[in-house]
N, C-alpha and C. Protein backbone atom coordinates (compact mmCIF):
# COMPACT_ATOMS: atom_id res chain seq x y z
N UNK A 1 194.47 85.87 -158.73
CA UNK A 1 195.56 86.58 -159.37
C UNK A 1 195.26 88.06 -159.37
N UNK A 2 196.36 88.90 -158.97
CA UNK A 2 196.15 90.13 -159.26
C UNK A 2 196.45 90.75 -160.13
N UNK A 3 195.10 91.70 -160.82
CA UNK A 3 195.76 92.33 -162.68
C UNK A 3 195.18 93.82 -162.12
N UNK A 4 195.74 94.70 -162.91
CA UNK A 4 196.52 95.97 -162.75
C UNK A 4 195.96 96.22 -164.02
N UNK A 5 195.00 96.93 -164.27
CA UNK A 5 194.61 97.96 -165.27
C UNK A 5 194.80 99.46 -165.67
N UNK A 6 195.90 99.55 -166.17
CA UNK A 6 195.97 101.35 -166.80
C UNK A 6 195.60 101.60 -168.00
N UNK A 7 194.79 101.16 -168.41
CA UNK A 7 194.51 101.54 -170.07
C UNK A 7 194.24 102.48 -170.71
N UNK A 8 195.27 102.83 -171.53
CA UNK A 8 195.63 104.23 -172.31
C UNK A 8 196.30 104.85 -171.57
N UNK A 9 197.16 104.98 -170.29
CA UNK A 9 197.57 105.98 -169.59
C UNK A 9 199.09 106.34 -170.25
N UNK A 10 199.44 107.49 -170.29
CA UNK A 10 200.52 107.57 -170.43
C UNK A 10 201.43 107.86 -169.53
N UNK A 11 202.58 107.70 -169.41
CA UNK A 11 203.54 107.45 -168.68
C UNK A 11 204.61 108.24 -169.23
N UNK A 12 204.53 109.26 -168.16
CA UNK A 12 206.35 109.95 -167.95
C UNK A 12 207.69 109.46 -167.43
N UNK A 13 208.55 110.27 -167.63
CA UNK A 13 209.34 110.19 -166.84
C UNK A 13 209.60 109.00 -165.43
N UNK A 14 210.41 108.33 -165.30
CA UNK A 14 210.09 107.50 -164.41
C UNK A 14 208.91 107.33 -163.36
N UNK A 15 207.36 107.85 -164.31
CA UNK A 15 206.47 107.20 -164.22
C UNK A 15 205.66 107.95 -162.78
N UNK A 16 206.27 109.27 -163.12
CA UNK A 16 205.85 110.09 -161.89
C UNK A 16 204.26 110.56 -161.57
N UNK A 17 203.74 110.14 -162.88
CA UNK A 17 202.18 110.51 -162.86
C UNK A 17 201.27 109.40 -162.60
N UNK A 18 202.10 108.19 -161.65
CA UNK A 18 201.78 107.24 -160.96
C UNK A 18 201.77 107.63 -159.11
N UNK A 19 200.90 107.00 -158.90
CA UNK A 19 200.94 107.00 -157.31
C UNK A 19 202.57 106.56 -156.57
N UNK A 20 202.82 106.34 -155.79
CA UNK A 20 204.44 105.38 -155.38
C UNK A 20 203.81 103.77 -155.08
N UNK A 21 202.22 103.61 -154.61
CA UNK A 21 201.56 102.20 -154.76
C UNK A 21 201.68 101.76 -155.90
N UNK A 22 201.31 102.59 -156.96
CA UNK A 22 201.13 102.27 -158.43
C UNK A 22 202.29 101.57 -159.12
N UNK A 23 203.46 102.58 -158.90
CA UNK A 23 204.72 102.27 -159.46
C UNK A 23 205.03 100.89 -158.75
N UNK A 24 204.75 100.47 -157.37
CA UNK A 24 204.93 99.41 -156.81
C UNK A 24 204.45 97.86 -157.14
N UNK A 25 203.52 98.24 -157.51
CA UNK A 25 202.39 97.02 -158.66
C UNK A 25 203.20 96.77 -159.52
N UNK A 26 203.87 98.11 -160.66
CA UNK A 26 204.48 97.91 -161.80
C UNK A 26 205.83 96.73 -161.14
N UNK A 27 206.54 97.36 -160.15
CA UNK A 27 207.59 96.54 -160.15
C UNK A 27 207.02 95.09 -160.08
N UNK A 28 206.04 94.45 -158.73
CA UNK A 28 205.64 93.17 -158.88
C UNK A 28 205.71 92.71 -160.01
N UNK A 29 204.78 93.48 -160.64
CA UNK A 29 203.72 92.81 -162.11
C UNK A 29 205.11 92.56 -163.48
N UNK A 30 206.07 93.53 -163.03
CA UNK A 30 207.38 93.06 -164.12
C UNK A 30 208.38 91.78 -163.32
N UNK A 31 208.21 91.36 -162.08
CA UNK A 31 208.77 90.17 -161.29
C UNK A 31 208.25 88.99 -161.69
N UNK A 32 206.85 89.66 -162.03
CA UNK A 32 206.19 88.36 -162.11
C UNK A 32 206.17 87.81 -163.89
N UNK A 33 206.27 88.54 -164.29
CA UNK A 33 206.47 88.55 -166.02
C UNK A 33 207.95 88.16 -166.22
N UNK A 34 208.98 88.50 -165.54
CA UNK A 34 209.86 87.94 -165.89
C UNK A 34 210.20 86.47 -165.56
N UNK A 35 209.52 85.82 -164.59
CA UNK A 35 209.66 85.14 -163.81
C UNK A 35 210.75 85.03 -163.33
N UNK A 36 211.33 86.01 -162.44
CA UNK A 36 212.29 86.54 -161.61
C UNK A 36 212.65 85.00 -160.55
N UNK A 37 213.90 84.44 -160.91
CA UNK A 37 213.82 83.36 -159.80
C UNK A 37 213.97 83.97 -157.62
N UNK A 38 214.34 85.19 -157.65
CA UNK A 38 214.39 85.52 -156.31
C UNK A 38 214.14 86.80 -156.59
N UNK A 39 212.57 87.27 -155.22
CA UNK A 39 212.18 88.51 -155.41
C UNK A 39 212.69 89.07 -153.74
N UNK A 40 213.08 89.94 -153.97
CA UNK A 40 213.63 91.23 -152.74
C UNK A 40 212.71 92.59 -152.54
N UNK A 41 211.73 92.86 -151.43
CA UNK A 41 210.94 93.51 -151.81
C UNK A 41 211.24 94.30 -149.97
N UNK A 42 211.82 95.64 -150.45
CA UNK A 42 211.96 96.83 -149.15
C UNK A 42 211.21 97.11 -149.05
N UNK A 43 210.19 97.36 -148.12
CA UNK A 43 208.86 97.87 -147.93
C UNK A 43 208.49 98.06 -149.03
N UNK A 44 207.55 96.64 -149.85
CA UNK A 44 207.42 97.19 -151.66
C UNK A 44 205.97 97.45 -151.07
N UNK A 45 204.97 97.03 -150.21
CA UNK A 45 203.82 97.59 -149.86
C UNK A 45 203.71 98.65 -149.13
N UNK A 46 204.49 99.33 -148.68
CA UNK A 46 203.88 100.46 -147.26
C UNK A 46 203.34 101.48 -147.70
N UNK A 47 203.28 101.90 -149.29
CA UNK A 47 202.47 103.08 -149.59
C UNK A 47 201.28 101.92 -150.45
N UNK A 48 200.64 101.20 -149.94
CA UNK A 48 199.32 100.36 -150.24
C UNK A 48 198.67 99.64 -149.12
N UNK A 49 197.69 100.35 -149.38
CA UNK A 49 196.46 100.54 -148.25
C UNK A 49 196.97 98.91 -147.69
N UNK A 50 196.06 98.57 -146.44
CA UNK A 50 196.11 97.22 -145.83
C UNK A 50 195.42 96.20 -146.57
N UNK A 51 193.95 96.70 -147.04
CA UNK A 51 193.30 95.27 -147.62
C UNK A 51 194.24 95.04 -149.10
N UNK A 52 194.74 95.98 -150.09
CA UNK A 52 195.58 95.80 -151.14
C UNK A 52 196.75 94.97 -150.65
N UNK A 53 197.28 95.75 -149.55
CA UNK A 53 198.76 94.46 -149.50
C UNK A 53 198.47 93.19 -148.75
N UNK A 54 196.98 92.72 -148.29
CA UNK A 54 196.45 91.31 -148.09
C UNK A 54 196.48 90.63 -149.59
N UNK A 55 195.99 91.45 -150.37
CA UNK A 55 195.46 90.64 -151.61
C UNK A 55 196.87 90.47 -152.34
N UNK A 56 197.59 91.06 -152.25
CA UNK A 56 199.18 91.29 -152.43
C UNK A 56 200.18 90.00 -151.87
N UNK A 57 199.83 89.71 -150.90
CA UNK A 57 200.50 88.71 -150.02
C UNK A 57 199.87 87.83 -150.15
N UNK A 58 198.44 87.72 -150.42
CA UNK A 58 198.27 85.82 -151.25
C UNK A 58 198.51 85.75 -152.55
N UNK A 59 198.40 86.86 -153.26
CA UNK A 59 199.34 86.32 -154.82
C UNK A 59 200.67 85.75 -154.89
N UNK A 60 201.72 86.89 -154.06
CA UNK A 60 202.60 85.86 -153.74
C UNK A 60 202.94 85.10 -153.28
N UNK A 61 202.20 84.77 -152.17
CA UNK A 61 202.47 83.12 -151.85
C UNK A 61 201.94 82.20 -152.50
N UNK A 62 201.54 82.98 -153.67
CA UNK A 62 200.83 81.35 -154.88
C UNK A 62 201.80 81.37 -155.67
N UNK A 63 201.95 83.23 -156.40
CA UNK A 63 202.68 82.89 -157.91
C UNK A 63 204.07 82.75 -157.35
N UNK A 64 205.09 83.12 -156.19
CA UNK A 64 206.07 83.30 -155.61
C UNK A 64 206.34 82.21 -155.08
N UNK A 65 205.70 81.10 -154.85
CA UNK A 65 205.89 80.09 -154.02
C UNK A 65 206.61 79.47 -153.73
N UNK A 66 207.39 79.29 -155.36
CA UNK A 66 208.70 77.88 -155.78
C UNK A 66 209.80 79.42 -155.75
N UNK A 67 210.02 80.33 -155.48
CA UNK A 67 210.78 81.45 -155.96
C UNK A 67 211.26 81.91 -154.23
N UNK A 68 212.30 82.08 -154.36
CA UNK A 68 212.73 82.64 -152.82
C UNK A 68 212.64 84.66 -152.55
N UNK A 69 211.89 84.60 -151.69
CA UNK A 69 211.34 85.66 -151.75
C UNK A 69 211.80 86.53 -150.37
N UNK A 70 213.07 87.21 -150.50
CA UNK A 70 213.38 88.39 -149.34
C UNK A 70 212.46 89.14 -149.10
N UNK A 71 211.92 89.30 -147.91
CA UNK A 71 211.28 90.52 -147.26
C UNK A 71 211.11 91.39 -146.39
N UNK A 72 211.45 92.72 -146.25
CA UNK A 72 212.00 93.92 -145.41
C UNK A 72 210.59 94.27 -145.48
N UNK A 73 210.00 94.29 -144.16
CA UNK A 73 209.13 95.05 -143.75
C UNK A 73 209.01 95.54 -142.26
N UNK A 74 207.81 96.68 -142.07
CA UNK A 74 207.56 96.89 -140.59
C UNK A 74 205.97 96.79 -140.23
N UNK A 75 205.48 96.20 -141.31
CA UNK A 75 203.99 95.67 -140.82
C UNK A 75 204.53 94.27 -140.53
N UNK A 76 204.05 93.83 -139.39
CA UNK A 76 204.06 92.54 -139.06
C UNK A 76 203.24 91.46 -140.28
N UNK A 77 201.89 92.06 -140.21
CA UNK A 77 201.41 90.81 -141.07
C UNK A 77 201.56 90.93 -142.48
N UNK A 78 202.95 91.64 -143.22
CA UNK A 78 203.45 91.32 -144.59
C UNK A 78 204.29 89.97 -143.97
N UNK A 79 204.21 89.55 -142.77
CA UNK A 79 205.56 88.76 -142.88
C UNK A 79 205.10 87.56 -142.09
N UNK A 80 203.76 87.38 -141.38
CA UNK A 80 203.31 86.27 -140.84
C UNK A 80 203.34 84.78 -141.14
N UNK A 81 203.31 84.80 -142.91
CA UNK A 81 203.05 83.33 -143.27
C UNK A 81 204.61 83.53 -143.88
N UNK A 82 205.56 84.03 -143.53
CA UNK A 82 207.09 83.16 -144.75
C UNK A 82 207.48 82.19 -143.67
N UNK A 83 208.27 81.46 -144.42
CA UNK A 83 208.91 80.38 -143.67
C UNK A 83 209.78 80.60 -142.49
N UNK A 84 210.59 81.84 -142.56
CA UNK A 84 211.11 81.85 -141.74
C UNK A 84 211.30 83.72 -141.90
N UNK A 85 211.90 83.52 -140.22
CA UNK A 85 211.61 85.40 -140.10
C UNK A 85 213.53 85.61 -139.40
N UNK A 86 213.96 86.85 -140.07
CA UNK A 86 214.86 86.90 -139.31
C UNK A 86 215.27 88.34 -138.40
N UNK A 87 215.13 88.27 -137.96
CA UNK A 87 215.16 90.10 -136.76
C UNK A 87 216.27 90.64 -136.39
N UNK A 88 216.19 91.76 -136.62
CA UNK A 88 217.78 92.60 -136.39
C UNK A 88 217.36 93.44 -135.58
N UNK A 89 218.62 93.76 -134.54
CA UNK A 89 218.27 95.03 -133.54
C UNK A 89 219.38 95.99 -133.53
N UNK A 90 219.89 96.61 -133.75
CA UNK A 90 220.94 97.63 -133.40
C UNK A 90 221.90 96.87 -134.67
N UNK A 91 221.05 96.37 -136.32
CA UNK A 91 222.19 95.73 -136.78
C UNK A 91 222.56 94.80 -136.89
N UNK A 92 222.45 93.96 -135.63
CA UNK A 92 223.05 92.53 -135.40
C UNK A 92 221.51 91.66 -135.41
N UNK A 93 221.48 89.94 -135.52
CA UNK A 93 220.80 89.14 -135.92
C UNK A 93 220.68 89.05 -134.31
N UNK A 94 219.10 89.08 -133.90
CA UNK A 94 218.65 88.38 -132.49
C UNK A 94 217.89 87.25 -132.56
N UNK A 95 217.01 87.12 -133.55
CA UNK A 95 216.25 86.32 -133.39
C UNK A 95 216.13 85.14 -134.89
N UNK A 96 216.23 84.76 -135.13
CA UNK A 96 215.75 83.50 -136.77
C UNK A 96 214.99 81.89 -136.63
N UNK A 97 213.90 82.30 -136.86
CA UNK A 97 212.97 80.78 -137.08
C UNK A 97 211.80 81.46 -138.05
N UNK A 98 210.84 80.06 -137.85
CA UNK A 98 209.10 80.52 -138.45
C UNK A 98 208.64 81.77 -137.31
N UNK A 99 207.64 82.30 -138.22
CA UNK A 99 207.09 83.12 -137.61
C UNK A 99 206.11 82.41 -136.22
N UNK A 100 206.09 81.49 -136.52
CA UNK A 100 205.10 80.58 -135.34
C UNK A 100 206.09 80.31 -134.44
N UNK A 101 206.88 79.72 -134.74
CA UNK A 101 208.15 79.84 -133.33
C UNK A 101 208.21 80.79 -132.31
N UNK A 102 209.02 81.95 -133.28
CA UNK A 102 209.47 83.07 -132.64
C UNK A 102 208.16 83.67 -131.93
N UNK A 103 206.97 83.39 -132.29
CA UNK A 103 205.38 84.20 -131.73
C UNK A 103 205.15 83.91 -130.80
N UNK A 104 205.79 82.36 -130.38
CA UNK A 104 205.15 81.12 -129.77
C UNK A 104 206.56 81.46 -128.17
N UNK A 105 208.00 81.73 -128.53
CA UNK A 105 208.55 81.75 -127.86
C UNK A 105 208.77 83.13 -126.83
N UNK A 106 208.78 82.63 -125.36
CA UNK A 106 208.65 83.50 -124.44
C UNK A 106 210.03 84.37 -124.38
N UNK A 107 210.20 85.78 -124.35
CA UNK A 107 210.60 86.84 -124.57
C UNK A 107 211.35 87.09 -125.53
N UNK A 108 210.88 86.20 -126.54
CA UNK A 108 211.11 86.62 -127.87
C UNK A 108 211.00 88.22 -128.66
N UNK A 109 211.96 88.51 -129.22
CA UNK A 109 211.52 90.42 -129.64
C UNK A 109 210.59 90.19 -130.87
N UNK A 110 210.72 88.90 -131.48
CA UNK A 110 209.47 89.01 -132.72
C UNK A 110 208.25 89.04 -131.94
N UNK A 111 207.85 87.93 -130.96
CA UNK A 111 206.21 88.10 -130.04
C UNK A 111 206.17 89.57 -129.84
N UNK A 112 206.93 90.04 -128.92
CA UNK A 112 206.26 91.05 -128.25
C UNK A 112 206.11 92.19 -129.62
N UNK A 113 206.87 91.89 -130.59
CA UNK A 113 206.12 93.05 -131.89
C UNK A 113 205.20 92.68 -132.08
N UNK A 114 205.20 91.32 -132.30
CA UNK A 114 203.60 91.03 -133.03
C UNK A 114 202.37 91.71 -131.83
N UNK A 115 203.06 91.11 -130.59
CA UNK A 115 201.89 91.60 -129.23
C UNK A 115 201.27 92.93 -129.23
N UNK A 116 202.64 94.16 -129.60
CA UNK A 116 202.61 95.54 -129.76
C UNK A 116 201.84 96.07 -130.75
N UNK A 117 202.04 94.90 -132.10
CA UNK A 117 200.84 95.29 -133.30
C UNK A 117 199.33 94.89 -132.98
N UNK A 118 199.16 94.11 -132.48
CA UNK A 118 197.82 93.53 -132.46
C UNK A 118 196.60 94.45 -131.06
């Protein structure tokens, strides 16, 4: 489980004397307190380092699990283990399966991202 320690800090203004990672924790850490039945997260990691949004992405696939969980990203591996991936190009829907599918299928535009990241 991931816990988030600020103790004693005070907090301005929409919380500007936070990092934009920091403030990003806060949103999780209030998803997860509410027990939010569907979480939507726009690049909620891209200002958190890589090994943070690993440790980030197995919390939620534990505490998030039973909870349907939208995710907009452009790191590939925020998005490796969801059930299913869906890809837009100019807008329109090209591609929708598991991420193992689409990885697995030949000239697929999800492979060759993943190919381009790795």
């Amino acid at each position: 489980m991931l816990i988030v320690l600020f103790a004693d800090a005070d907090v301005i203004e929409a919380g500007e004397n936070f990092s934009v990672g920091q403030r990003q924790l806060f949103c999780l850490a209030r998803a997860f307190l509410r027990n939010a039945k569907i979480l939507i997260m726009d690049e909620a990691t891209a200002s958190i380092d890589v090994k943070t949004d690993t440790i980030i992405q197995q919390v939620l696939s534990t505490v998030f699990a039973d909870k349907t969980v939208l995710t907009i990203a452009h790191r590939i591996s925020t998005i490796l283990d969801s059930d299913n991936v869906l890809v837009l190009s100019e807008g329109r829907v090209v591609e929708f399966g598991s991420p193992e599918k689409l990885k697995n299928q030949e000239g697929s535009m999800f492979s060759a991202l993943v190919k381009g990241h790795y």
